[in-house]
PDB file of N, CA and C in Angstrom:
ATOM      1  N   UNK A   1     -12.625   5.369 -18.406  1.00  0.00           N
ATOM      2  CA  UNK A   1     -13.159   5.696 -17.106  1.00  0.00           C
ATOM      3  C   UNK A   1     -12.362   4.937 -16.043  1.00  0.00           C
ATOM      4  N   UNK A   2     -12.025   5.355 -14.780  1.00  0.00           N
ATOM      5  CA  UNK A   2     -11.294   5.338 -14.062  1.00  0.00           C
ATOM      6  C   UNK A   2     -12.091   4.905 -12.628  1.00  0.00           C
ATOM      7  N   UNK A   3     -12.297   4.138 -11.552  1.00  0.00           N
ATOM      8  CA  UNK A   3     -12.545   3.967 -10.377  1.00  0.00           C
ATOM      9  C   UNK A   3     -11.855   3.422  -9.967  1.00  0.00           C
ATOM     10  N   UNK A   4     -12.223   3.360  -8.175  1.00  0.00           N
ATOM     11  CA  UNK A   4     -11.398   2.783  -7.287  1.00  0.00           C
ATOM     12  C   UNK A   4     -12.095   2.214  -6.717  1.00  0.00           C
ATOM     13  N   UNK A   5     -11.555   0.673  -6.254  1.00  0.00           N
ATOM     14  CA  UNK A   5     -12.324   0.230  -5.238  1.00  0.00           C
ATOM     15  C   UNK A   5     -11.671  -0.729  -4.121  1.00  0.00           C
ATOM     16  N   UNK A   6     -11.965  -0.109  -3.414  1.00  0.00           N
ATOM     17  CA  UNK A   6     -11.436  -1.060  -2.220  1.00  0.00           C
ATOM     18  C   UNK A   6     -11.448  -2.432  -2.116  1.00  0.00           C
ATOM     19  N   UNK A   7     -10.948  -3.416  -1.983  1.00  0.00           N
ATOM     20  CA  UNK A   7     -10.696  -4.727  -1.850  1.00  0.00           C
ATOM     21  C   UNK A   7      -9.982  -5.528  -1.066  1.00  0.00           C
ATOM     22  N   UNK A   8     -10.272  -7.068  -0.543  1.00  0.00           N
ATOM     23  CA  UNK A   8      -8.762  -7.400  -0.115  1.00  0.00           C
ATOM     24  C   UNK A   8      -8.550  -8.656  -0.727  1.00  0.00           C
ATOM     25  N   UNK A   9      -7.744  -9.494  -0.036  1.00  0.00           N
ATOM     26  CA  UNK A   9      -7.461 -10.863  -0.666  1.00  0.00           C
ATOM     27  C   UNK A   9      -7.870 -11.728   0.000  1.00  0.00           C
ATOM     28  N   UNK A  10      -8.529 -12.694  -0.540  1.00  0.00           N
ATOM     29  CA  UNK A  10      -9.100 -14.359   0.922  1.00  0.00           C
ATOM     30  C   UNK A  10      -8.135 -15.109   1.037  1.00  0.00           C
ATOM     31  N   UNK A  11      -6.950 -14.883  -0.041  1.00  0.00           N
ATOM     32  CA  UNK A  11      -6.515 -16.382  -0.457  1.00  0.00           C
ATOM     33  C   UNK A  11      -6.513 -17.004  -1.473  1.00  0.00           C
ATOM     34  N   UNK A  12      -7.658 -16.965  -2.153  1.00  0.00           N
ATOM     35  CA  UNK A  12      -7.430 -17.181  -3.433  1.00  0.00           C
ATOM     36  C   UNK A  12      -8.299 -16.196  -4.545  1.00  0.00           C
ATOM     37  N   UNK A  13      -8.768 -15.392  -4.047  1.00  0.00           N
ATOM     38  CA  UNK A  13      -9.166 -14.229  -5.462  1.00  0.00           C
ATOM     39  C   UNK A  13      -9.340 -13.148  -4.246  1.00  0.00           C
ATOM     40  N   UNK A  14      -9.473 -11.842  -4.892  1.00  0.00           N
ATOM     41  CA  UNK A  14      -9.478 -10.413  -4.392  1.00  0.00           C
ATOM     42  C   UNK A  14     -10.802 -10.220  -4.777  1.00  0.00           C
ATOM     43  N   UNK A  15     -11.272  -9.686  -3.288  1.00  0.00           N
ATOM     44  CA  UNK A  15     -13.011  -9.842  -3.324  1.00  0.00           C
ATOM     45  C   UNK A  15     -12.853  -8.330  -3.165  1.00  0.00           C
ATOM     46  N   UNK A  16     -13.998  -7.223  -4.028  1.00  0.00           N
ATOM     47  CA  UNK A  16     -14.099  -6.029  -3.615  1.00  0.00           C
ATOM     48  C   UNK A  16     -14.677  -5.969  -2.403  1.00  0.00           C
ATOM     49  N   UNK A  17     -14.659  -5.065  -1.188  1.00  0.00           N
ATOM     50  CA  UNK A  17     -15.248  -4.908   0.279  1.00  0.00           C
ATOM     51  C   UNK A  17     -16.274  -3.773  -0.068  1.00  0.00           C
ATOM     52  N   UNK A  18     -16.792  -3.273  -1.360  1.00  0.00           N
ATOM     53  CA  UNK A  18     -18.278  -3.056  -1.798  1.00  0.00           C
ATOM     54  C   UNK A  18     -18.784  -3.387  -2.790  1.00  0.00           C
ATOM     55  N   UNK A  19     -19.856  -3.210  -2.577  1.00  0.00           N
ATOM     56  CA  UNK A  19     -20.740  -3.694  -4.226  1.00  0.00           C
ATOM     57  C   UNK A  19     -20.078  -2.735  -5.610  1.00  0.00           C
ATOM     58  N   UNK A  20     -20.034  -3.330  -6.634  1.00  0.00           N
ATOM     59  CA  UNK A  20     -19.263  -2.686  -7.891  1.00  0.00           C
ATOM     60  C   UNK A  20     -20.696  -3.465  -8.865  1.00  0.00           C
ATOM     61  N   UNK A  21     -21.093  -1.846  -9.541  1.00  0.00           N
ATOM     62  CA  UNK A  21     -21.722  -1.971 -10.261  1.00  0.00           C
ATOM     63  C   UNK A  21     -21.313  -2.193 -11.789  1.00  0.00           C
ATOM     64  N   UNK A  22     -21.097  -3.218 -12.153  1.00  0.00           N
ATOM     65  CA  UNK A  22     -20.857  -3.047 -13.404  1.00  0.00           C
ATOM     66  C   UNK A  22     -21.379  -4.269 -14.507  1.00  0.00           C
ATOM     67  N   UNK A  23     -21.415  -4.291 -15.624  1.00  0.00           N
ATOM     68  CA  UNK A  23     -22.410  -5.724 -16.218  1.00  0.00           C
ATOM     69  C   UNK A  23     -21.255  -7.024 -16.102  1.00  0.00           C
ATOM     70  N   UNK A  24     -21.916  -8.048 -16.159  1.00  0.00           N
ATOM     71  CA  UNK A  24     -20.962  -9.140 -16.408  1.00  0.00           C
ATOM     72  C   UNK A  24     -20.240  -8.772 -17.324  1.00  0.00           C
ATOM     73  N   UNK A  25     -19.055  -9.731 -17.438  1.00  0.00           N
ATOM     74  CA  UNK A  25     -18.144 -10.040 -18.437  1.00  0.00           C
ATOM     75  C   UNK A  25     -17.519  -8.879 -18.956  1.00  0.00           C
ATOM     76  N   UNK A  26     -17.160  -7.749 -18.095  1.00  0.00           N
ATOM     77  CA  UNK A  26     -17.186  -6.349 -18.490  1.00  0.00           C
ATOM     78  C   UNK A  26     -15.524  -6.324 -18.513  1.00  0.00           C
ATOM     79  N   UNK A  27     -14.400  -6.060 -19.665  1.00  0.00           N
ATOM     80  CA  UNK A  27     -13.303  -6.321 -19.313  1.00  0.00           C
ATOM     81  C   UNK A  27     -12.888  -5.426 -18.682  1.00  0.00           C
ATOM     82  N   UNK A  28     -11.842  -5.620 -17.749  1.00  0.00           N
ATOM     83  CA  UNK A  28     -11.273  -5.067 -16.842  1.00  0.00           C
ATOM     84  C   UNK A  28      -9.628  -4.670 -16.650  1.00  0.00           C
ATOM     85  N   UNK A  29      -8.833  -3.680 -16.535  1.00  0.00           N
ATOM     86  CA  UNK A  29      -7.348  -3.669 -16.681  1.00  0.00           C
ATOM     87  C   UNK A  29      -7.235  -3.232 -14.935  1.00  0.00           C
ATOM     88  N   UNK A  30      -6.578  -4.125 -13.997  1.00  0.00           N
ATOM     89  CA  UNK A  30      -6.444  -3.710 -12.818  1.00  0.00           C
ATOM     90  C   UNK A  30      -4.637  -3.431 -12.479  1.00  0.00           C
ATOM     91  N   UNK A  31      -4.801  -2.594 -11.714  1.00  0.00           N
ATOM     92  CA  UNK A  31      -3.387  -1.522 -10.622  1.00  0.00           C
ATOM     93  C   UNK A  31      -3.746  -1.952  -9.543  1.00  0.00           C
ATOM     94  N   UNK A  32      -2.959  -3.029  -9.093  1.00  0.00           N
ATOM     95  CA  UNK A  32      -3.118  -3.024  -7.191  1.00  0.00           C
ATOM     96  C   UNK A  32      -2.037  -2.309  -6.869  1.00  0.00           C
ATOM     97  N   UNK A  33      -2.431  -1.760  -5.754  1.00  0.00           N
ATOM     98  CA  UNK A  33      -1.357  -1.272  -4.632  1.00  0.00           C
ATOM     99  C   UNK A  33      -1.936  -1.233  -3.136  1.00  0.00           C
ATOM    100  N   UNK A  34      -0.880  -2.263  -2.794  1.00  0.00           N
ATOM    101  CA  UNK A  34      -1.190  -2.489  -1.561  1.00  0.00           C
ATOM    102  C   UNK A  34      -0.761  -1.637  -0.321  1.00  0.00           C
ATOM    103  N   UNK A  35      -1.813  -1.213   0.403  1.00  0.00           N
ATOM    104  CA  UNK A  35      -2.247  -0.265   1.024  1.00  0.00           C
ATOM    105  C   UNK A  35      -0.661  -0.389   2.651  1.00  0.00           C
ATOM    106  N   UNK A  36      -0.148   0.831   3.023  1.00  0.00           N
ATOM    107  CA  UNK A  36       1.084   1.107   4.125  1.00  0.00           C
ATOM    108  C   UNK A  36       0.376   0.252   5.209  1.00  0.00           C
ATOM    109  N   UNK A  37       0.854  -0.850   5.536  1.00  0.00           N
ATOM    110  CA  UNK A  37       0.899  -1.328   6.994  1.00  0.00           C
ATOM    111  C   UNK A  37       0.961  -0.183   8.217  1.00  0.00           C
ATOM    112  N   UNK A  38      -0.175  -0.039   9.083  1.00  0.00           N
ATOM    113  CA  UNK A  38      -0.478   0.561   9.769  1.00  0.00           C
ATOM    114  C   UNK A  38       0.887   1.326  10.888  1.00  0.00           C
ATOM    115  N   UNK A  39       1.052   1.894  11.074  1.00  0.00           N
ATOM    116  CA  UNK A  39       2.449   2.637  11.773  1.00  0.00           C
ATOM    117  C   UNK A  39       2.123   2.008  13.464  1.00  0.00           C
ATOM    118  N   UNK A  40       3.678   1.379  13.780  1.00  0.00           N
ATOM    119  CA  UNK A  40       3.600   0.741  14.944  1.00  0.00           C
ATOM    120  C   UNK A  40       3.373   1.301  16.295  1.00  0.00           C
ATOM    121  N   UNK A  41       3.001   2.655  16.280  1.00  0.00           N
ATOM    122  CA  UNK A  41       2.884   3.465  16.943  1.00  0.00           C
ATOM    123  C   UNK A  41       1.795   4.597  16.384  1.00  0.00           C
ATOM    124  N   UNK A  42       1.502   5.219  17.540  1.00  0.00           N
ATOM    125  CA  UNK A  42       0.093   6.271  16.878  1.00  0.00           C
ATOM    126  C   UNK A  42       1.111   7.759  17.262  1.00  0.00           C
ATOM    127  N   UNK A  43       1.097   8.629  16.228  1.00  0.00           N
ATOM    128  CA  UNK A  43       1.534   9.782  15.486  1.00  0.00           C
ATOM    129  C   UNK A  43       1.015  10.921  16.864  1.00  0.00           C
ATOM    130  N   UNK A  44      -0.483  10.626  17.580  1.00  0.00           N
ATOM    131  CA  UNK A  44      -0.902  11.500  18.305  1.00  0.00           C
ATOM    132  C   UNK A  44      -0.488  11.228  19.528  1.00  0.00           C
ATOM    133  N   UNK A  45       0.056   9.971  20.126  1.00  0.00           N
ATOM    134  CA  UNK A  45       0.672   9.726  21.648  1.00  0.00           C
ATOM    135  C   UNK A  45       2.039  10.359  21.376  1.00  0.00           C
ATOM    136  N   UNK A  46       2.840  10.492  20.116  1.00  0.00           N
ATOM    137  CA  UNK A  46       4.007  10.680  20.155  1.00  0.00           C
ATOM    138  C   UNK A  46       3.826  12.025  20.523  1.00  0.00           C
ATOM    139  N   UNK A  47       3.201  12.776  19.164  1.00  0.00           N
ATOM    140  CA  UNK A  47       3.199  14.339  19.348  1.00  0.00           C
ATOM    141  C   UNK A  47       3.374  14.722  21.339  1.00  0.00           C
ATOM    142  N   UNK A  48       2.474  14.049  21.948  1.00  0.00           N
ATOM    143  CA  UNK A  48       1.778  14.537  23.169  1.00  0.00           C
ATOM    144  C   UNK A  48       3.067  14.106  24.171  1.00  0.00           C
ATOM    145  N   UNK A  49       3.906  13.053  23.605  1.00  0.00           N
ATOM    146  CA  UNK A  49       5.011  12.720  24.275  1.00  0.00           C
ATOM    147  C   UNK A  49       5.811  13.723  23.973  1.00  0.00           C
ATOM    148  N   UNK A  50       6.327  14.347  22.866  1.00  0.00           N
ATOM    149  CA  UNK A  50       6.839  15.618  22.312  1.00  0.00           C
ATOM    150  C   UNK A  50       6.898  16.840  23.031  1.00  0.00           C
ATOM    151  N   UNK A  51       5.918  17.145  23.748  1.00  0.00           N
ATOM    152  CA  UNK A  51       4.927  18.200  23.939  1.00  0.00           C
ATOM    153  C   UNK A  51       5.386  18.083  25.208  1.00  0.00           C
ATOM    154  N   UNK A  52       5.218  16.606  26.481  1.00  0.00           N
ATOM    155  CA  UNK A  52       5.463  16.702  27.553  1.00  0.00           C
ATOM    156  C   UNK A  52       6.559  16.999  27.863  1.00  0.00           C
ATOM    157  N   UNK A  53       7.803  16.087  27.017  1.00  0.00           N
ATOM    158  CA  UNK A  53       9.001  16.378  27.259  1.00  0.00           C
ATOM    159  C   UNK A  53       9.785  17.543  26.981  1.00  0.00           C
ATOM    160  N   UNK A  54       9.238  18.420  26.442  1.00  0.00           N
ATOM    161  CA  UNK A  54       9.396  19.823  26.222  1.00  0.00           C
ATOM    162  C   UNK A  54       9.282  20.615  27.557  1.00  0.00           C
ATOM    163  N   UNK A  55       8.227  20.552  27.499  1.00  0.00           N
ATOM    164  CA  UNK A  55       7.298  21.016  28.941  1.00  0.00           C
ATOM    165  C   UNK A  55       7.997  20.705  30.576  1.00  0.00           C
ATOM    166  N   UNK A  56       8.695  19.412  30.298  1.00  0.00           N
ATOM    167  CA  UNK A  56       9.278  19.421  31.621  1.00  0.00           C
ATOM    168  C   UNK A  56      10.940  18.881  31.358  1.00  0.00           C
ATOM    169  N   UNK A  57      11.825  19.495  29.916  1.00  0.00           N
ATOM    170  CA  UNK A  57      12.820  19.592  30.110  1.00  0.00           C
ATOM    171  C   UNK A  57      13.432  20.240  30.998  1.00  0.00           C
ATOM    172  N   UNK A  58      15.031  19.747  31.706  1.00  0.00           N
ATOM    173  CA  UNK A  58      15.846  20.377  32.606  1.00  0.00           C
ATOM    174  C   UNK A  58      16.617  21.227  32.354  1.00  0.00           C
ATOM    175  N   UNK A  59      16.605  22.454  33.089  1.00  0.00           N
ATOM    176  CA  UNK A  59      16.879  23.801  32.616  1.00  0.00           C
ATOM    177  C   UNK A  59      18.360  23.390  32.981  1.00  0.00           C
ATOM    178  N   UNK A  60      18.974  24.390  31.639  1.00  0.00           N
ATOM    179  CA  UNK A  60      20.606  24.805  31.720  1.00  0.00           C
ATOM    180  C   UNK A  60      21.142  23.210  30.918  1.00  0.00           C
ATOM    181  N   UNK A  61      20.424  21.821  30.926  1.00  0.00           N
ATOM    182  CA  UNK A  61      20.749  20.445  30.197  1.00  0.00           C
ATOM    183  C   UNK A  61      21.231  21.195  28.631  1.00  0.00           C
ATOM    184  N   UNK A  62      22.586  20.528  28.559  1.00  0.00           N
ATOM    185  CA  UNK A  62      23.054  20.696  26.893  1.00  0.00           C
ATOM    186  C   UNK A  62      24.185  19.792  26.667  1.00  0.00           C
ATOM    187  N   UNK A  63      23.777  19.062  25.822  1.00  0.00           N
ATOM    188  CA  UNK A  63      24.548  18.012  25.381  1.00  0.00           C
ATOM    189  C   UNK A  63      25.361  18.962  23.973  1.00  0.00           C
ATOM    190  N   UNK A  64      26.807  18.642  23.691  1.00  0.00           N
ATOM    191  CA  UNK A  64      27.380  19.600  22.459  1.00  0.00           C
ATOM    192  C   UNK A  64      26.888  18.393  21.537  1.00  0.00           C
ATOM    193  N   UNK A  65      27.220  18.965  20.423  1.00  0.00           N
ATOM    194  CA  UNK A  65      26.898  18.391  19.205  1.00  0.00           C
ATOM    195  C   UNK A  65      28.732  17.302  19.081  1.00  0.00           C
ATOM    196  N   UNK A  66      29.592  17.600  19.276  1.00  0.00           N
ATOM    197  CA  UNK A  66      30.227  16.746  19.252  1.00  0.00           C
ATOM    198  C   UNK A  66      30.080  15.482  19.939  1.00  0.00           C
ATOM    199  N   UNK A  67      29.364  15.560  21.311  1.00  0.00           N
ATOM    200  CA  UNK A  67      29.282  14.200  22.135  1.00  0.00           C
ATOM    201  C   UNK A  67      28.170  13.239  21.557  1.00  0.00           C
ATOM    202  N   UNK A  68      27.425  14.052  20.437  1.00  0.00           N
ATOM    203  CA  UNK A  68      26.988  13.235  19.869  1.00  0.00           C
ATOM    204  C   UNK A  68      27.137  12.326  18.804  1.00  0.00           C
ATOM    205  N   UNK A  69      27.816  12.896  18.154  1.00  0.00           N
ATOM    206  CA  UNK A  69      28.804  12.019  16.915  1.00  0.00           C
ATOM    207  C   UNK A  69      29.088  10.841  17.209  1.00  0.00           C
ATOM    208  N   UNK A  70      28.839   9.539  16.280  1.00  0.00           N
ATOM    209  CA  UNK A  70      29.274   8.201  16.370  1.00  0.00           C
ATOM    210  C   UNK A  70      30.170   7.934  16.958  1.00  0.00           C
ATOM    211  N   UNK A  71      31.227   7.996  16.195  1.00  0.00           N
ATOM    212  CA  UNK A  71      32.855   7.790  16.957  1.00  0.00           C
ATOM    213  C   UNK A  71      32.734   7.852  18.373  1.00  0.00           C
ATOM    214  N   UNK A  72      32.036   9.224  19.153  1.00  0.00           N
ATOM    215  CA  UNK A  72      32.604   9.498  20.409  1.00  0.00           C
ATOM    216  C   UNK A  72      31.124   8.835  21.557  1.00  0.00           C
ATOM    217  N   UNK A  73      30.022   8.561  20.508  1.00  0.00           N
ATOM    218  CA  UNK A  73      29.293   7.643  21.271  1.00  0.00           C
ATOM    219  C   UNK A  73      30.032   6.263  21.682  1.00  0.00           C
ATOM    220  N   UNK A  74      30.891   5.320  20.818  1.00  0.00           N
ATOM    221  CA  UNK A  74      30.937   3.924  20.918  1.00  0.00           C
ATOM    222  C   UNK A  74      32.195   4.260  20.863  1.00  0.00           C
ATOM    223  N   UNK A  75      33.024   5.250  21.184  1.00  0.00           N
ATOM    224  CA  UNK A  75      34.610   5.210  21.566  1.00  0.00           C
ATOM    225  C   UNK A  75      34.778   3.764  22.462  1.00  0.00           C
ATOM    226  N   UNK A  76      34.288   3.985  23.665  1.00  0.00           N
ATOM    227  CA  UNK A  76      34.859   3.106  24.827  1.00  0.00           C
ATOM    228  C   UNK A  76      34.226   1.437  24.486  1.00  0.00           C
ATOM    229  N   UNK A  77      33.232   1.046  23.476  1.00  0.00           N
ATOM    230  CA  UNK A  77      32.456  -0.041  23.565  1.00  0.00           C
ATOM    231  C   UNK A  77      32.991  -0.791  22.359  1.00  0.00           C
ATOM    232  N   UNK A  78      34.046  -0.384  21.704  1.00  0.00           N
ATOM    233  CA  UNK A  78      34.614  -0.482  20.525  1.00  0.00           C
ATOM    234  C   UNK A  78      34.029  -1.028  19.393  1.00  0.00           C
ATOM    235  N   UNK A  79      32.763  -0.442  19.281  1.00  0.00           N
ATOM    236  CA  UNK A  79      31.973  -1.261  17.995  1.00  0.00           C
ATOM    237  C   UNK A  79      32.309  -0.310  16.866  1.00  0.00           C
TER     238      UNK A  79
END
């Protein structure tokens, strides 16, 4: 049998963050995996940033695909 349970660490033992029913002394084989550090940014301001800058791009603006290429970015800065 298989569950999951949420937990974290104090410091010195990994306390479950709910009650776990199970009898004492009950052996146990544990899999941690520690849970993605929260994204430094929120996914829904970006989208909406996405969305604006769409919305009020400048008509006829076109950058070629060559001026974008490495080389011809840092030509003059010689990195």
């Amino acid at each position: 049998m298989a569950i999951v349970i949420r937990a974290h660490f104090d410091g010195k033992v990994i306390v479950p963050d709910e009650p776990v029913d199970l009898p004492v002394d009950t052996p146990l084989e544990f899999e941690l995996k520690q849970e993605p550090a929260p994204l430094p940014w929120d996914p829904e301001k970006a989208k909406q940033a996405v969305k604006w800058l769409t919305e009020h791009a400048i008509p006829g603006l076109n950058i070629p695909d060559e001026a974008l290429r490495r080389e011809n970015m840092y030509e003059d800065r010689g990195l």
